[in-house]
C-alpha atoms as a PDB file:
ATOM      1  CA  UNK A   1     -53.407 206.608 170.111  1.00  0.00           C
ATOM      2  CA  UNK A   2     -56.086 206.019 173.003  1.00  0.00           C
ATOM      3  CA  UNK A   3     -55.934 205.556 176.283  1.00  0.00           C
ATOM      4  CA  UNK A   4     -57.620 204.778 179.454  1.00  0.00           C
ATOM      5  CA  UNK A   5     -57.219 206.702 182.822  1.00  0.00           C
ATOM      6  CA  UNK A   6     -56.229 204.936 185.827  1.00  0.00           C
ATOM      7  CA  UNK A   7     -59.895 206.113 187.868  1.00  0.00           C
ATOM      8  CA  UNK A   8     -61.971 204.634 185.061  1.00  0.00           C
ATOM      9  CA  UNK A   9     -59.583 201.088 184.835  1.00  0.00           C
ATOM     10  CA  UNK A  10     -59.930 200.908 188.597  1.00  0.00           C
ATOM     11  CA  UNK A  11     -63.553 200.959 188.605  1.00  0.00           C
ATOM     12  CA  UNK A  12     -63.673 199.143 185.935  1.00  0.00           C
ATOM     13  CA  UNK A  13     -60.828 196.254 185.294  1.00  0.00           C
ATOM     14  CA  UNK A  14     -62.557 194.554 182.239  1.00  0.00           C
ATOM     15  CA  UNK A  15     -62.618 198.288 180.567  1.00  0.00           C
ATOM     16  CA  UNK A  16     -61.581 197.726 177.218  1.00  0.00           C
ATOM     17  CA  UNK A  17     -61.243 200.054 173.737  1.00  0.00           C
ATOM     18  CA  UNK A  18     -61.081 198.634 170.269  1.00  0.00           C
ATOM     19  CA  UNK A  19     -60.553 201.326 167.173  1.00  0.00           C
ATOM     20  CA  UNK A  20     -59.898 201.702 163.649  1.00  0.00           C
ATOM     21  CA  UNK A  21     -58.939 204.891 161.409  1.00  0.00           C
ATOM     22  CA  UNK A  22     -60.058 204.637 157.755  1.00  0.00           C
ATOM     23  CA  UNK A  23     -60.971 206.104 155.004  1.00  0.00           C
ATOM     24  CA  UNK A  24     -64.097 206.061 153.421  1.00  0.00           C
ATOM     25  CA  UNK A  25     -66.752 206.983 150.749  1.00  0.00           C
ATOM     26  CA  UNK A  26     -69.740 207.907 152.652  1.00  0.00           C
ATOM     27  CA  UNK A  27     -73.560 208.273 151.402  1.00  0.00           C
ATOM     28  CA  UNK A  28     -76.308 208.970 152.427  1.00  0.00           C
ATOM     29  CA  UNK A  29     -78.554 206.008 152.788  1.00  0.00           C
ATOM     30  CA  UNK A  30     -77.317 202.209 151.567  1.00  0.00           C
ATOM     31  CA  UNK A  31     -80.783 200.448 151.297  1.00  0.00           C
ATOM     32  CA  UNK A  32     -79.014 197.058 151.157  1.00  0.00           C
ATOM     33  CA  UNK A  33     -77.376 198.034 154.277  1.00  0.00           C
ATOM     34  CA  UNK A  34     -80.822 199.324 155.711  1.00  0.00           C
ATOM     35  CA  UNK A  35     -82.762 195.747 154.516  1.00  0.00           C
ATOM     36  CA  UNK A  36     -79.634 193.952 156.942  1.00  0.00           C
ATOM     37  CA  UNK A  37     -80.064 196.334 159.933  1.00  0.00           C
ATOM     38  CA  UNK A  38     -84.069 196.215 159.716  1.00  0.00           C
ATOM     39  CA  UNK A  39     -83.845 191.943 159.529  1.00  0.00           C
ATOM     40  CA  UNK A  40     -81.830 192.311 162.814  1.00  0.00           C
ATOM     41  CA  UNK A  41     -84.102 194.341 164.131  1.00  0.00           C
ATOM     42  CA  UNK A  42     -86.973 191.654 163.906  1.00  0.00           C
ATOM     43  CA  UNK A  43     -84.856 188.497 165.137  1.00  0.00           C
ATOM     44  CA  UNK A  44     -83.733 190.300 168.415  1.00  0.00           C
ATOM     45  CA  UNK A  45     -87.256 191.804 168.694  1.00  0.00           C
ATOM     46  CA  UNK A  46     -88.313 187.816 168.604  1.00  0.00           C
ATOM     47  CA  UNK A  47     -85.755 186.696 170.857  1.00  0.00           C
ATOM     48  CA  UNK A  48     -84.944 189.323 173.634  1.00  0.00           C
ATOM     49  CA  UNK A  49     -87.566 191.280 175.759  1.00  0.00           C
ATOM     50  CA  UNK A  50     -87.088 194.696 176.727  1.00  0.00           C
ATOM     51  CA  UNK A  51     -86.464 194.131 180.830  1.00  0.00           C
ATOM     52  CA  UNK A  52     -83.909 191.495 179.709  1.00  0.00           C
ATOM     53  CA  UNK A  53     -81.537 193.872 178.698  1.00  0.00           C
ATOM     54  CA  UNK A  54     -80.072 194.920 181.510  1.00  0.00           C
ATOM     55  CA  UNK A  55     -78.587 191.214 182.537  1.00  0.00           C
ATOM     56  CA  UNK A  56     -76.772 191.370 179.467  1.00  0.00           C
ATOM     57  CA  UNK A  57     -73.731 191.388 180.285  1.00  0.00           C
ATOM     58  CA  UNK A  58     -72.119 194.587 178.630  1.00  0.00           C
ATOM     59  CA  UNK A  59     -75.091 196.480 179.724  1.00  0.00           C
ATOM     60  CA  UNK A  60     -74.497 195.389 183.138  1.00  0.00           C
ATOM     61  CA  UNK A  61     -71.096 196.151 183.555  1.00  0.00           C
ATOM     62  CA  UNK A  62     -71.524 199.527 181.987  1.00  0.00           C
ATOM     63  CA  UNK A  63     -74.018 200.117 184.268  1.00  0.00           C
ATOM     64  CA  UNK A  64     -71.951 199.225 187.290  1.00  0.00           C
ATOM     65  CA  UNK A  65     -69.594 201.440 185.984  1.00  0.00           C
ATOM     66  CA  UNK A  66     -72.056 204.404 185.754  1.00  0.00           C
ATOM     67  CA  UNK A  67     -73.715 203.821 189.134  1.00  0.00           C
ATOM     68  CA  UNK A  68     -69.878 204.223 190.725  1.00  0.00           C
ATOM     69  CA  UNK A  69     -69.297 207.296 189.224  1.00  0.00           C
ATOM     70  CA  UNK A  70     -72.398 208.338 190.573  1.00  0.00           C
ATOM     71  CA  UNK A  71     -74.928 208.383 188.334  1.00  0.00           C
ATOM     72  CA  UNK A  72     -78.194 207.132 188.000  1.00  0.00           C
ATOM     73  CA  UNK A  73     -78.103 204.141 185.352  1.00  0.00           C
ATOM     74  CA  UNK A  74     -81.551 204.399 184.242  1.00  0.00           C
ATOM     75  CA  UNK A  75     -81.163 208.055 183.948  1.00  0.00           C
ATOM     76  CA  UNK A  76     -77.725 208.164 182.105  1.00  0.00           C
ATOM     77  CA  UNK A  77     -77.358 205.411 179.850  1.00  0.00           C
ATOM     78  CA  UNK A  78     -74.780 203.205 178.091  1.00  0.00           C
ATOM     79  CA  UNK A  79     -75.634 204.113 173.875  1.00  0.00           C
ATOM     80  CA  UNK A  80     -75.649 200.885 173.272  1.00  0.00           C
ATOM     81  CA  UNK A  81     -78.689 200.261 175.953  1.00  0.00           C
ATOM     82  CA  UNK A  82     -80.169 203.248 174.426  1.00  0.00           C
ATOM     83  CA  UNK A  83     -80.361 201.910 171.248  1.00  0.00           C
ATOM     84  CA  UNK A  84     -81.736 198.150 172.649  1.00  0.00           C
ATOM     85  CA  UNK A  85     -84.330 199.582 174.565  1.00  0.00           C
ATOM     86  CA  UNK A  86     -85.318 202.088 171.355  1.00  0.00           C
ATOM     87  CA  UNK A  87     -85.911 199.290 169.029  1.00  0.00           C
ATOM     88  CA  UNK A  88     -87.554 196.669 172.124  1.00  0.00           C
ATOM     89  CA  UNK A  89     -90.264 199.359 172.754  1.00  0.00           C
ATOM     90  CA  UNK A  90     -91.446 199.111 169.091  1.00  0.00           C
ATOM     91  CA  UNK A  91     -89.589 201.877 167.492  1.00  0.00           C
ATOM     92  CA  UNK A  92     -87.552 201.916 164.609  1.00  0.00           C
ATOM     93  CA  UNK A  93     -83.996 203.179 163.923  1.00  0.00           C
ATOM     94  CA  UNK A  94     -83.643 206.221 161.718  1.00  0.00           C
ATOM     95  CA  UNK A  95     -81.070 206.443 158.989  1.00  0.00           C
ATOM     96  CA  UNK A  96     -78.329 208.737 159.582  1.00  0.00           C
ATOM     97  CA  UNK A  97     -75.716 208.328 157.022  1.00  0.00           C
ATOM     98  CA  UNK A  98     -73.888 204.802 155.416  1.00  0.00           C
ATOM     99  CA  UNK A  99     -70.992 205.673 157.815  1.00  0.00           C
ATOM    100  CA  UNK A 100     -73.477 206.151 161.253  1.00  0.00           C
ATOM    101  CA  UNK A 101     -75.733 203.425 160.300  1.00  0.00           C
ATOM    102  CA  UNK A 102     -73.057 200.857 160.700  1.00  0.00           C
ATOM    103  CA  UNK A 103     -72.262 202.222 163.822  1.00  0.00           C
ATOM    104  CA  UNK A 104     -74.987 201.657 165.109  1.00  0.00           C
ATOM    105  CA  UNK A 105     -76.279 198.860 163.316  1.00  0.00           C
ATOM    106  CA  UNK A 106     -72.599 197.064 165.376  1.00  0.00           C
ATOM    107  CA  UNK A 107     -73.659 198.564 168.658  1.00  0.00           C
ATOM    108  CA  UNK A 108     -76.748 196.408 168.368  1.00  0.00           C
ATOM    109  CA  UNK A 109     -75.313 193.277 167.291  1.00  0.00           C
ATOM    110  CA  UNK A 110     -72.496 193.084 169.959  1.00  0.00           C
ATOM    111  CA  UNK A 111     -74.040 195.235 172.638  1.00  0.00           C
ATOM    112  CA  UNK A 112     -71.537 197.674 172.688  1.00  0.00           C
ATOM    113  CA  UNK A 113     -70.732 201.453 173.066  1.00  0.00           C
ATOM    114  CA  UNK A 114     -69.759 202.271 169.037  1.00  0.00           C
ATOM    115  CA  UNK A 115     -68.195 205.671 168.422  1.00  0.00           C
ATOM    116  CA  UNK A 116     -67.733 206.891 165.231  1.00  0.00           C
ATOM    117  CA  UNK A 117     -65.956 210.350 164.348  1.00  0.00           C
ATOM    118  CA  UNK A 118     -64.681 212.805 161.714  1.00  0.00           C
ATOM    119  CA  UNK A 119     -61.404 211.690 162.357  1.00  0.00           C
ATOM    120  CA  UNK A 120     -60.284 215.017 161.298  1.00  0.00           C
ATOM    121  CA  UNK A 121     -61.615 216.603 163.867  1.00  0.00           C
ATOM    122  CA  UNK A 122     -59.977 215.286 166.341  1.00  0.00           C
ATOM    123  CA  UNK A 123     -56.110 216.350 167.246  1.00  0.00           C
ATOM    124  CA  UNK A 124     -53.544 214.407 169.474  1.00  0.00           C
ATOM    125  CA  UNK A 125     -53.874 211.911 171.884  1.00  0.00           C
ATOM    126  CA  UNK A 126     -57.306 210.451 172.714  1.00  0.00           C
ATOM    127  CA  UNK A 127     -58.384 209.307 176.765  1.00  0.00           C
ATOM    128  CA  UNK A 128     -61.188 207.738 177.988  1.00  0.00           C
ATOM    129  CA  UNK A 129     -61.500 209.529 181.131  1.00  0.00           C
ATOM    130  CA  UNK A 130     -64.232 210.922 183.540  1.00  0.00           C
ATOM    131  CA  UNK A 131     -65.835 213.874 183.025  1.00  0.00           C
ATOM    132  CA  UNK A 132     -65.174 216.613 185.145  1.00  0.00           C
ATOM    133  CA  UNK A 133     -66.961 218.908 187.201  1.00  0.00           C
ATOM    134  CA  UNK A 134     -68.108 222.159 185.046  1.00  0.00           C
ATOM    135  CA  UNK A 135     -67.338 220.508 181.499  1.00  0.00           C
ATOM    136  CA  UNK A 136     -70.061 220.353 178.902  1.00  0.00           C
ATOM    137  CA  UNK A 137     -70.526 219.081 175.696  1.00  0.00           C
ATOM    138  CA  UNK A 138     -72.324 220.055 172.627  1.00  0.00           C
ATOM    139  CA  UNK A 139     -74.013 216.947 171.783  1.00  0.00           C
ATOM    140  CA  UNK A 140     -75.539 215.104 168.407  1.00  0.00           C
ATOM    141  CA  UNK A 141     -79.519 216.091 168.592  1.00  0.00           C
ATOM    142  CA  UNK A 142     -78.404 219.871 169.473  1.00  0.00           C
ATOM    143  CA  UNK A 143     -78.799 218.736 173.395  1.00  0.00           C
ATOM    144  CA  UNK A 144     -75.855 220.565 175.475  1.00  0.00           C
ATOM    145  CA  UNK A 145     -74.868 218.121 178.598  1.00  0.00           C
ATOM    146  CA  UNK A 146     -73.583 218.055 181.524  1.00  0.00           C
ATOM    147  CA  UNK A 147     -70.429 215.634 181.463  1.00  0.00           C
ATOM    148  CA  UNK A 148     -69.485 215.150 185.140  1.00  0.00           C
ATOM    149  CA  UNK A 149     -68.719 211.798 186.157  1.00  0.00           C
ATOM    150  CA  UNK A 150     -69.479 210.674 183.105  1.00  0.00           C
ATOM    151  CA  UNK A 151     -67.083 208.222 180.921  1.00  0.00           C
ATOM    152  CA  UNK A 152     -65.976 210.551 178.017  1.00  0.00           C
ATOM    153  CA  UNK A 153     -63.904 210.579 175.041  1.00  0.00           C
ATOM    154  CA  UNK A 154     -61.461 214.184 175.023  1.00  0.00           C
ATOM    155  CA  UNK A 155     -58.173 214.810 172.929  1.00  0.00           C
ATOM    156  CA  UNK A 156     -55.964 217.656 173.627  1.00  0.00           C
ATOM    157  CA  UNK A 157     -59.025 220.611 172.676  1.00  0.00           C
ATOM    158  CA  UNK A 158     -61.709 219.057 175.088  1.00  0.00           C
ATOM    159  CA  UNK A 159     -64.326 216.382 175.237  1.00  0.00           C
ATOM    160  CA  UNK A 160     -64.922 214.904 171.538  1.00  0.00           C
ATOM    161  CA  UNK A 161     -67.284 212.718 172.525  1.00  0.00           C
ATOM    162  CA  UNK A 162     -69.087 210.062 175.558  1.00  0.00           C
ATOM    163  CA  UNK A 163     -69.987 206.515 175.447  1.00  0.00           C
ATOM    164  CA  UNK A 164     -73.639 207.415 176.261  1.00  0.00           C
ATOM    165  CA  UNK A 165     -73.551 210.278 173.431  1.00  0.00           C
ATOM    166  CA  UNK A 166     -71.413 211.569 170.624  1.00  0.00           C
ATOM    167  CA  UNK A 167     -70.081 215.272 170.124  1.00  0.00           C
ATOM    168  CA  UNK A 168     -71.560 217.290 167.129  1.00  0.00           C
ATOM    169  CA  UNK A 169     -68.390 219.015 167.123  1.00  0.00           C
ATOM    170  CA  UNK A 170     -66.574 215.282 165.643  1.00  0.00           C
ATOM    171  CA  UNK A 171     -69.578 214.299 164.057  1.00  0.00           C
ATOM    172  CA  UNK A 172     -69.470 212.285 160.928  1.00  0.00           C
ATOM    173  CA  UNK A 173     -71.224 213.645 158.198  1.00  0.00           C
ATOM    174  CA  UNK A 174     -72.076 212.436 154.155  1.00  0.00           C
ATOM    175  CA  UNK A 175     -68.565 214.662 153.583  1.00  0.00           C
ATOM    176  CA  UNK A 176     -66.383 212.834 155.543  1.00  0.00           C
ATOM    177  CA  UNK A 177     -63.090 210.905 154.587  1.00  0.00           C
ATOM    178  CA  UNK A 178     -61.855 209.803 157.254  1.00  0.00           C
ATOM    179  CA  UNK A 179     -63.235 208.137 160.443  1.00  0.00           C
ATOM    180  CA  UNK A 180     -62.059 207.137 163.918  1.00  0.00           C
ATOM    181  CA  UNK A 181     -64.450 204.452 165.139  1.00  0.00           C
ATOM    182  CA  UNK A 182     -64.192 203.492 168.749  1.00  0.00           C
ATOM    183  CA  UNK A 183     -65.644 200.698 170.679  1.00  0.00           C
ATOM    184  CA  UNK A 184     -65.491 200.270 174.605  1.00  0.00           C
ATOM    185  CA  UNK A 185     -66.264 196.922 176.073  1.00  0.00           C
ATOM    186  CA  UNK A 186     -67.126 196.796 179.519  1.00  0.00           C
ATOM    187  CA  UNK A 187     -67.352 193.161 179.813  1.00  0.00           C
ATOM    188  CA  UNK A 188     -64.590 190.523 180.085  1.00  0.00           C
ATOM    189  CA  UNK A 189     -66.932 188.214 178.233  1.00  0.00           C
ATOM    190  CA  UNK A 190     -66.493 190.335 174.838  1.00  0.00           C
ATOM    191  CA  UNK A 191     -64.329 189.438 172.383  1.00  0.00           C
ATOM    192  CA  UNK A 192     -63.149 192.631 170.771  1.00  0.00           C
ATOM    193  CA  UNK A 193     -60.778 191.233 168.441  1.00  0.00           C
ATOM    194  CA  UNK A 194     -63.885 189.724 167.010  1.00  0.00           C
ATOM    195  CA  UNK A 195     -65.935 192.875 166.773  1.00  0.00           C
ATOM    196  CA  UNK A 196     -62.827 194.842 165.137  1.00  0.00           C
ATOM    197  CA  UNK A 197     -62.696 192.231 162.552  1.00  0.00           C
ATOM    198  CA  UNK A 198     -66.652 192.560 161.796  1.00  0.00           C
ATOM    199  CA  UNK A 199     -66.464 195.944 162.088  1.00  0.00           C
ATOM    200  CA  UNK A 200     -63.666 196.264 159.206  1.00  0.00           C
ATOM    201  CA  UNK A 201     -64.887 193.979 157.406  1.00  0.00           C
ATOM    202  CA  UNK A 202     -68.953 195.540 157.337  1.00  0.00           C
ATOM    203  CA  UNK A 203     -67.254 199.222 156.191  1.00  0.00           C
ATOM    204  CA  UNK A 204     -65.238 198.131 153.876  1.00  0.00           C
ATOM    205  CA  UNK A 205     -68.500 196.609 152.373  1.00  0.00           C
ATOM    206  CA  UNK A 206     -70.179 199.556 152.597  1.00  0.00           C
ATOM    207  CA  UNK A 207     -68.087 202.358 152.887  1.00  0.00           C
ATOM    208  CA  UNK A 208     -65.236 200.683 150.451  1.00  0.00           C
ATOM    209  CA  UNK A 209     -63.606 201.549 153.757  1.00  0.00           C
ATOM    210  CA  UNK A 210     -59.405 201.723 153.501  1.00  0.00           C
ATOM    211  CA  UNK A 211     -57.754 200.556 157.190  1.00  0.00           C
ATOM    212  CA  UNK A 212     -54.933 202.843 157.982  1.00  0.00           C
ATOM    213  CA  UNK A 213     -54.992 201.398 161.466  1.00  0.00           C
ATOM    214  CA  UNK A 214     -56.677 199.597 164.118  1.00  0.00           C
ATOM    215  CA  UNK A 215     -55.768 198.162 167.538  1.00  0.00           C
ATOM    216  CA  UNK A 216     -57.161 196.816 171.010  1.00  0.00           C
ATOM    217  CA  UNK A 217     -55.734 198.685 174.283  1.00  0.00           C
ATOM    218  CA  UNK A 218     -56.654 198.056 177.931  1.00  0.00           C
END
């Protein structure tokens, strides 16, 4: 169902995408969910310092990644660097939705780029490509950006998404049923077959999640 173009996998040999399709019951906020994420918060805050993150190595490689497409890492970042710097500077997470929070609460916790979308928004084939010259994107915050030379997520109507930013378009909401979530692992030293498993098993805790199907595709 997703793929990876040839540019990107050149630049990038350790490029990897893990996803699952499921359904779910989403809600709004799951406070037991919230406690978890906030007690993570704390321990990393005690054990990692803020200009550390960028010699971790999934933030690295993304980086590496970024800077040969021609961007400037430290202007255009990797979401899940995004995130580690937002909560190392003192600031909290805000709550979302059930389904969102546990996106993000896994980008944290393995360092990783976690998309999550209305999986019925989306239609045909998924690539994780490049962004083009002249292609936009309406994105999550109400921010429209520039996508060039950017790693993004399309299908067959356009660009659904980024790993530095998700698409309001495919955006999950407390409505949803049914959810594509993606994760891309720049880093040979991830195990993704891990994070798949924790990811299943963390919405089907919270989301009484159903798997319809999940895989692991260089």
């Amino acid at each position: 169902m997703i793929g990876i173009s040839k540019d990107l996998q050149d630049l990038c040999p350790a490029l990897s995408i893990g996803w699952l399709q499921a359904q779910i019951k989403n809600s709004f906020t799951d406070h037991m969910l919230w406690n978890e994420i906030v007690a993570f918060i704390v321990d990393f805050r005690n054990k990692y310092k803020r200009d550390e993150i960028s010699g971790l190595p999934e933030i690295c490689e993304a980086r590496k990644l970024y800077k040969s497409l021609g961007n400037d890492p430290a202007r255009y970042r990797v979401s899940s660097e995004a995130l580690l710097r937002r909560i190392l500077s003192g600031q909290s997470l805000y709550p979302v939705n059930t389904c969102v929070d546990i996106a993000n609460y896994l980008s944290l916790r393995y360092q990783l780029s976690m998309c999550v979308y209305d999986l019925d928004k989306i239609q045909g084939k998924i690539v994780l490509r490049s962004g083009k010259q002249g292609e936009t994107m309406n994105a999550i915050g109400g921010i429209q950006m520039n996508m060039a030379a950017l790693p993004v997520y399309s299908d067959e109507t356009g660009i659904i998404g980024s790993t530095t930013r998700d698409s309001l378009q495919t955006s999950v909401q407390t409505d949803t049923k049914m959810i594509l979530l993606i994760a891309t692992s720049f880093s040979s030293e991830t195990k993704l077959k891990d994070v798949m498993l924790s990811s299943e098993k963390i919405y089907n805790q919270y989301c009484d999640a159903k798997i319809i199907h999940s895989g692991i595709g260089i």
